[in-house]
Protein backbone atom coordinates (compact mmCIF):
# COMPACT_ATOMS: atom_id res chain seq x y z
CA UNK A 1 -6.57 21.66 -7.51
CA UNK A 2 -5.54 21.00 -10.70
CA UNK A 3 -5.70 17.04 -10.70
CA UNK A 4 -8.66 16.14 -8.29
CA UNK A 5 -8.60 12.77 -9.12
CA UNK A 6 -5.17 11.82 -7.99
CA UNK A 7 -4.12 10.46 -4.73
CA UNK A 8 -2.69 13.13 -2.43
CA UNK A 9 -1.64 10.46 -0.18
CA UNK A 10 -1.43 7.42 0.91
CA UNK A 11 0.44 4.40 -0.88
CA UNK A 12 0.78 4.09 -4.63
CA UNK A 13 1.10 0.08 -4.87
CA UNK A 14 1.53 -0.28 -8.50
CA UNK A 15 4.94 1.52 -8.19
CA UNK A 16 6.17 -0.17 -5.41
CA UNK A 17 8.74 -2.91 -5.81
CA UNK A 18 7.74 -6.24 -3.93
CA UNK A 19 10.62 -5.82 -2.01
CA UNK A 20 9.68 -2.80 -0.02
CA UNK A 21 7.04 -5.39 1.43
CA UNK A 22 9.11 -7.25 2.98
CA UNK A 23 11.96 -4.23 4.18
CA UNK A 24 9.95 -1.63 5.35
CA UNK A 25 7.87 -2.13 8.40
CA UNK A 26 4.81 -0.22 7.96
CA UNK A 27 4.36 -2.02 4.87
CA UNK A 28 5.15 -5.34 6.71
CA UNK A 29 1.79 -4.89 8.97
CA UNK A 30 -0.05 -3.41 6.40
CA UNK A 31 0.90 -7.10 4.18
CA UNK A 32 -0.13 -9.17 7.40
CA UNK A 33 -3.43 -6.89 8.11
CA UNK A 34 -4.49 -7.65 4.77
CA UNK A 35 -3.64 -11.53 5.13
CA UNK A 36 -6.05 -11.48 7.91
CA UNK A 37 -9.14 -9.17 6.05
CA UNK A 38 -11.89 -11.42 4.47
CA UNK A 39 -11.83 -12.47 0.94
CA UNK A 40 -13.88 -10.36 -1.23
């Protein structure tokens, strides 16, 4: 492993554009299961 502190998966958020949000729709319920988690 020659980076074991990178991801391997999963969803890097910072490189997302806010639009993908709102067009793709696994990221749609992952937006409104987050609405509904408690604030921290």
């Amino acid at each position: 492993m020659s980076h074991p502190h990178q991801p391997t998966c999963g969803i890097v958020r910072d490189l997302l554009d806010p639009v993908m949000y709102e067009t793709i729709p696994p990221l749609q319920a992952l937006k409104r299961l987050e609405a509904d988690l408690p604030a921290r």
